[in-house]
C-alpha atoms as a PDB file:
ATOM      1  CA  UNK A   1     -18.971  -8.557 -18.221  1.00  0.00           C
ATOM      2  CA  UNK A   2     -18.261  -5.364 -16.426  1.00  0.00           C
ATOM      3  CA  UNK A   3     -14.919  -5.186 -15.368  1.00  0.00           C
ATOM      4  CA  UNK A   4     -13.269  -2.136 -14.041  1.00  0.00           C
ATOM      5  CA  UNK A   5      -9.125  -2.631 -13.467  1.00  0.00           C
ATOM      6  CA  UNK A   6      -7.579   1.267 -13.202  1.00  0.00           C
ATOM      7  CA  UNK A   7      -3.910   1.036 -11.786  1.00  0.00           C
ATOM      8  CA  UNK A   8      -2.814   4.284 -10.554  1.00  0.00           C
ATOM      9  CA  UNK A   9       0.842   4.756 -10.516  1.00  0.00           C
ATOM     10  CA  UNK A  10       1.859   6.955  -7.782  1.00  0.00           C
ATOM     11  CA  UNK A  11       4.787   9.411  -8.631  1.00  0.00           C
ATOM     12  CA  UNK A  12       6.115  12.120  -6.814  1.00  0.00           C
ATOM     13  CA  UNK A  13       6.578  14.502  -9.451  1.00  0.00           C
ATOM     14  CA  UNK A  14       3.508  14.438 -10.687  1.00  0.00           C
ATOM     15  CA  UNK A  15       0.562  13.185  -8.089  1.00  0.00           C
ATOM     16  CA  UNK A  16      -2.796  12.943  -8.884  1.00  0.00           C
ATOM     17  CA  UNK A  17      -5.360  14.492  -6.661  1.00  0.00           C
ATOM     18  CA  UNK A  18      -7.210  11.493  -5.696  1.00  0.00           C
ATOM     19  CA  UNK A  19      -3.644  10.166  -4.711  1.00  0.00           C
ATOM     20  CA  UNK A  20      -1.724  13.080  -3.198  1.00  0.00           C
ATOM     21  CA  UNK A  21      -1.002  10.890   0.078  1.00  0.00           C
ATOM     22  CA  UNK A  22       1.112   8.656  -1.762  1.00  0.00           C
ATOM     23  CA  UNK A  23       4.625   9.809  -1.980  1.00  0.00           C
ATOM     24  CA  UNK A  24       7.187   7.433  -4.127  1.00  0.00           C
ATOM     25  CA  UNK A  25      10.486   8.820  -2.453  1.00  0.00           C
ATOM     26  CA  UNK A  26       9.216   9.150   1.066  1.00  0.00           C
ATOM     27  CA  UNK A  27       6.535   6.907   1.530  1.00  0.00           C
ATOM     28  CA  UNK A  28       4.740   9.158   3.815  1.00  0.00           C
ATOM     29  CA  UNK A  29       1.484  10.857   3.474  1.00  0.00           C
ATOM     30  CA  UNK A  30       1.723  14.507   2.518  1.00  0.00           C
ATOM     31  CA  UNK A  31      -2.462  14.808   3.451  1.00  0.00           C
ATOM     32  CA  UNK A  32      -4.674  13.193   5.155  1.00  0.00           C
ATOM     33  CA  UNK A  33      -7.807  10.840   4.138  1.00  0.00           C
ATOM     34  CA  UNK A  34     -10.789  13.325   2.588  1.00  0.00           C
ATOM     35  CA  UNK A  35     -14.239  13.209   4.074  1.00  0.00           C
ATOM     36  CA  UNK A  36     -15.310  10.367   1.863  1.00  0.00           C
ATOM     37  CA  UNK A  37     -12.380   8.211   2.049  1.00  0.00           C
ATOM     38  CA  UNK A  38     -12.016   4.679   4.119  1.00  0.00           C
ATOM     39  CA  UNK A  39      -8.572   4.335   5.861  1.00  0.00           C
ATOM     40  CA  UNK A  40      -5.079   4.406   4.097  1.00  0.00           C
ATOM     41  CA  UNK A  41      -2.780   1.573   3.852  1.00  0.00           C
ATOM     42  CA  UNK A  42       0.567   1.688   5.233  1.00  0.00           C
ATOM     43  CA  UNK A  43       3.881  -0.970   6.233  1.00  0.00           C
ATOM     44  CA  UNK A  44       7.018  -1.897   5.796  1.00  0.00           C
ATOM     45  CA  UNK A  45       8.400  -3.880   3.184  1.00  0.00           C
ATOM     46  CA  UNK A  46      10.746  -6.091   4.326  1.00  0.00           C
ATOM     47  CA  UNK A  47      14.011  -9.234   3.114  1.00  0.00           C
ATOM     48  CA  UNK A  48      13.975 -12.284   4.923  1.00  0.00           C
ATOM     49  CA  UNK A  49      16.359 -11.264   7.470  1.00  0.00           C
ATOM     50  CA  UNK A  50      14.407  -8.224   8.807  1.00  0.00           C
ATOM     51  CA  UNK A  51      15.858  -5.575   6.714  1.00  0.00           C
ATOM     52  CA  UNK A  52      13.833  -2.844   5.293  1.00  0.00           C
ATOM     53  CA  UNK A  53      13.446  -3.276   1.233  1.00  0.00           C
ATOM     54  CA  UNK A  54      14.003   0.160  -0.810  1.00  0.00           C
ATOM     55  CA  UNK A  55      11.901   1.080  -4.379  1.00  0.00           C
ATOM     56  CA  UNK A  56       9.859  -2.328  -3.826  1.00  0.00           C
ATOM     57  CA  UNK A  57       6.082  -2.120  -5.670  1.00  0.00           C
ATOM     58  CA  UNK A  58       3.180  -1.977  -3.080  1.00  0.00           C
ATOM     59  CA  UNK A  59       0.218  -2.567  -4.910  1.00  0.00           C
ATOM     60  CA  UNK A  60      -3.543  -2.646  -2.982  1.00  0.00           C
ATOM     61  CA  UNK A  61      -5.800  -4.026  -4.873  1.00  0.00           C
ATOM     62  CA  UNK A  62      -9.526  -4.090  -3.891  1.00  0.00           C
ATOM     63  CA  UNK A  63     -12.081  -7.511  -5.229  1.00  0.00           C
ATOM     64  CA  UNK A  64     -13.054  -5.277  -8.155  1.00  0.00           C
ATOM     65  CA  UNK A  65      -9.691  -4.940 -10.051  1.00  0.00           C
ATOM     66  CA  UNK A  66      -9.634  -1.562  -8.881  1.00  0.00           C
ATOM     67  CA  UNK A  67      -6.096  -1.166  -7.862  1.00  0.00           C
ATOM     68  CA  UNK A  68      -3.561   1.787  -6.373  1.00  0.00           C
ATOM     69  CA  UNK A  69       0.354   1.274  -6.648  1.00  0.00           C
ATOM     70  CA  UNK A  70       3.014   2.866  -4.883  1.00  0.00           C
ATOM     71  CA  UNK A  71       7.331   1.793  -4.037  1.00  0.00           C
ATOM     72  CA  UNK A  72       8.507   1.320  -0.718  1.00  0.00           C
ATOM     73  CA  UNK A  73      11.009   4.334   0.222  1.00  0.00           C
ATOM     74  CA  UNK A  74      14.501   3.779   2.048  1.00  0.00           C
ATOM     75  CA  UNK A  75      13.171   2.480   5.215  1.00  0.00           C
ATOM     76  CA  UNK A  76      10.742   0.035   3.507  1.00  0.00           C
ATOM     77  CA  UNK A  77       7.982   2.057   4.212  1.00  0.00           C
ATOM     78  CA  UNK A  78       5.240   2.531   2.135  1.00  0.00           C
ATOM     79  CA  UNK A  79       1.744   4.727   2.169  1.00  0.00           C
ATOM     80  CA  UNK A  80      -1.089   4.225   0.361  1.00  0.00           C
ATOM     81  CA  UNK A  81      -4.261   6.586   0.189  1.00  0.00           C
ATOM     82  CA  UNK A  82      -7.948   4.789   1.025  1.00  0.00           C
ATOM     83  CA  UNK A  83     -10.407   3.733  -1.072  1.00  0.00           C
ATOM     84  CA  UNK A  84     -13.652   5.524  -0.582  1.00  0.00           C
ATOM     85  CA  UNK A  85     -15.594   4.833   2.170  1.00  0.00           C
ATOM     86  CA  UNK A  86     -17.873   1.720   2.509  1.00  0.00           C
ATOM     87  CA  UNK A  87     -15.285  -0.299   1.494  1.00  0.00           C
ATOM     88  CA  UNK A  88     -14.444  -3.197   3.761  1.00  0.00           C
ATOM     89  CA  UNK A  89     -10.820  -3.291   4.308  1.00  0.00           C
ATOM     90  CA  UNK A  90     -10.640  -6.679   4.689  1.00  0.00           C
ATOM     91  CA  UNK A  91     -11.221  -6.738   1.081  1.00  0.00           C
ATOM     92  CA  UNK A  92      -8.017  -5.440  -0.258  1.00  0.00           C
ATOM     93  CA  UNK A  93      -5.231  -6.995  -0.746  1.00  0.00           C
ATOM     94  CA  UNK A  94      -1.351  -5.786  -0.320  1.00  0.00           C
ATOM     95  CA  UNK A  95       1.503  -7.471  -2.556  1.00  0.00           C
ATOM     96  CA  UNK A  96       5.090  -6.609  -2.896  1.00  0.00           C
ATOM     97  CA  UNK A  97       7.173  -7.038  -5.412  1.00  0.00           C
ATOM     98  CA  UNK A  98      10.752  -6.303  -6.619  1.00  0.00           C
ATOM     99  CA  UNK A  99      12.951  -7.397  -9.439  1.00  0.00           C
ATOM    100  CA  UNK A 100      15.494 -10.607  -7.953  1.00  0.00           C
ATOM    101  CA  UNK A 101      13.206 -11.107  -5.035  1.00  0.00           C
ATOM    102  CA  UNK A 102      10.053 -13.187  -4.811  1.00  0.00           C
ATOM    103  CA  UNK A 103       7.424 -12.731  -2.073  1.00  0.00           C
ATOM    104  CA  UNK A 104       7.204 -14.731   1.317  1.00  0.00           C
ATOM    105  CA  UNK A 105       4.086 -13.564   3.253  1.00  0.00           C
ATOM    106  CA  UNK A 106       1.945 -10.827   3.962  1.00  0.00           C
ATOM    107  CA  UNK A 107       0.985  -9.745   7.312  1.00  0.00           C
ATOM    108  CA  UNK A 108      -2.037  -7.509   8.880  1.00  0.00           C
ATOM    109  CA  UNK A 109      -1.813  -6.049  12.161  1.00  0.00           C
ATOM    110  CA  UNK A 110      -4.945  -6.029  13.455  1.00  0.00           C
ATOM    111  CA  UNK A 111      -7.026  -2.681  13.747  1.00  0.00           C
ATOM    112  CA  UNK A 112      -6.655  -0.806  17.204  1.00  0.00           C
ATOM    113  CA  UNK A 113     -10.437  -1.832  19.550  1.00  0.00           C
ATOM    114  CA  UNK A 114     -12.665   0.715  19.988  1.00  0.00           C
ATOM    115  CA  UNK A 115     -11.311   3.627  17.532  1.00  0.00           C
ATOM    116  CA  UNK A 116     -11.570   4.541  14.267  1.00  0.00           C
ATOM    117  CA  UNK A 117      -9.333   2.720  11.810  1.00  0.00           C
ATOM    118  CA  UNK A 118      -6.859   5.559   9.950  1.00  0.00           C
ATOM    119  CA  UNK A 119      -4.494   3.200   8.294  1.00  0.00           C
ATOM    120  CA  UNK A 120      -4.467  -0.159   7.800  1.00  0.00           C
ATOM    121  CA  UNK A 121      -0.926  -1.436   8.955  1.00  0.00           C
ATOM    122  CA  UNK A 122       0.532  -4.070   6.287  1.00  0.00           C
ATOM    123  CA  UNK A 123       4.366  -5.595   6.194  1.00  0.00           C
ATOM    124  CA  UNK A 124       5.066  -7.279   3.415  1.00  0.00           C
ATOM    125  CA  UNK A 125       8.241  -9.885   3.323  1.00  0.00           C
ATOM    126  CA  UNK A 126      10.345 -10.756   0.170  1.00  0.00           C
ATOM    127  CA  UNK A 127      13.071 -12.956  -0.444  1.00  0.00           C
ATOM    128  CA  UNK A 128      15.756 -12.845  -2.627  1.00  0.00           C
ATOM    129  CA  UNK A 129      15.743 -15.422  -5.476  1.00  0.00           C
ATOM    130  CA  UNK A 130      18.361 -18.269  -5.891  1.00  0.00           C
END
């Protein structure tokens, strides 16, 4: 059995070059996709009551194993590169997770009609435990 699991930690102070859009303390892309990437994965991480979750883990993980990791910044927001092209983005899944909090839902905006998708747009909800 053939199994391929690489998690990539993204950290700002020292970024990889296949993940240089990732930033841990902003959560915003410093570069844009490369000519053989698919579209990035973005949100907000955010508590029950609406407020935005700081230094949660992001992780997108594609059916493979294959997975990339970021933390949310400040603002909840987080940024993570694409996979390579050809991958379906419907195939990748976004969880959150923070120490004290446990996590709610995920939800997918849908992709804009008619244009070419840049970033898949994914909140993520936690909620505190009891």
């Amino acid at each position: 059995m053939k199994l391929v699991l690489l998690t990539l930690l993204v950290l700002a102070s020292s970024p990889a070059p296949a993940l240089a859009g990732a930033n841990r303390d902003s959560g915003q892309d410093e570069v844009g996709p490369g000519p053989n990437d698919g579209p990035g994965y973005s949100g907000v991480v955010r508590d029950a009551g609406g407020a935005p979750v700081n230094d949660a883990r992001v992780t997108a993980t594609y059916r493979d194993g294959l997975a990339m990791v970021t933390r949310s910044n400040a603002a909840g927001a987080y940024n993570l590169p694409g996979y390579r092209k050809g991958i379906n983005p419907e195939e990748v899944k976004i969880a959150c997770a923070k120490p004290g909090y446990r996590q709610t839902r995920v939800t997918r905006k849908p992709a804009p009609r008619g244009q070419p998708v840049r970033s898949v747009e994914t909140d993520c909800w936690l909620q505190r435990d009891r």
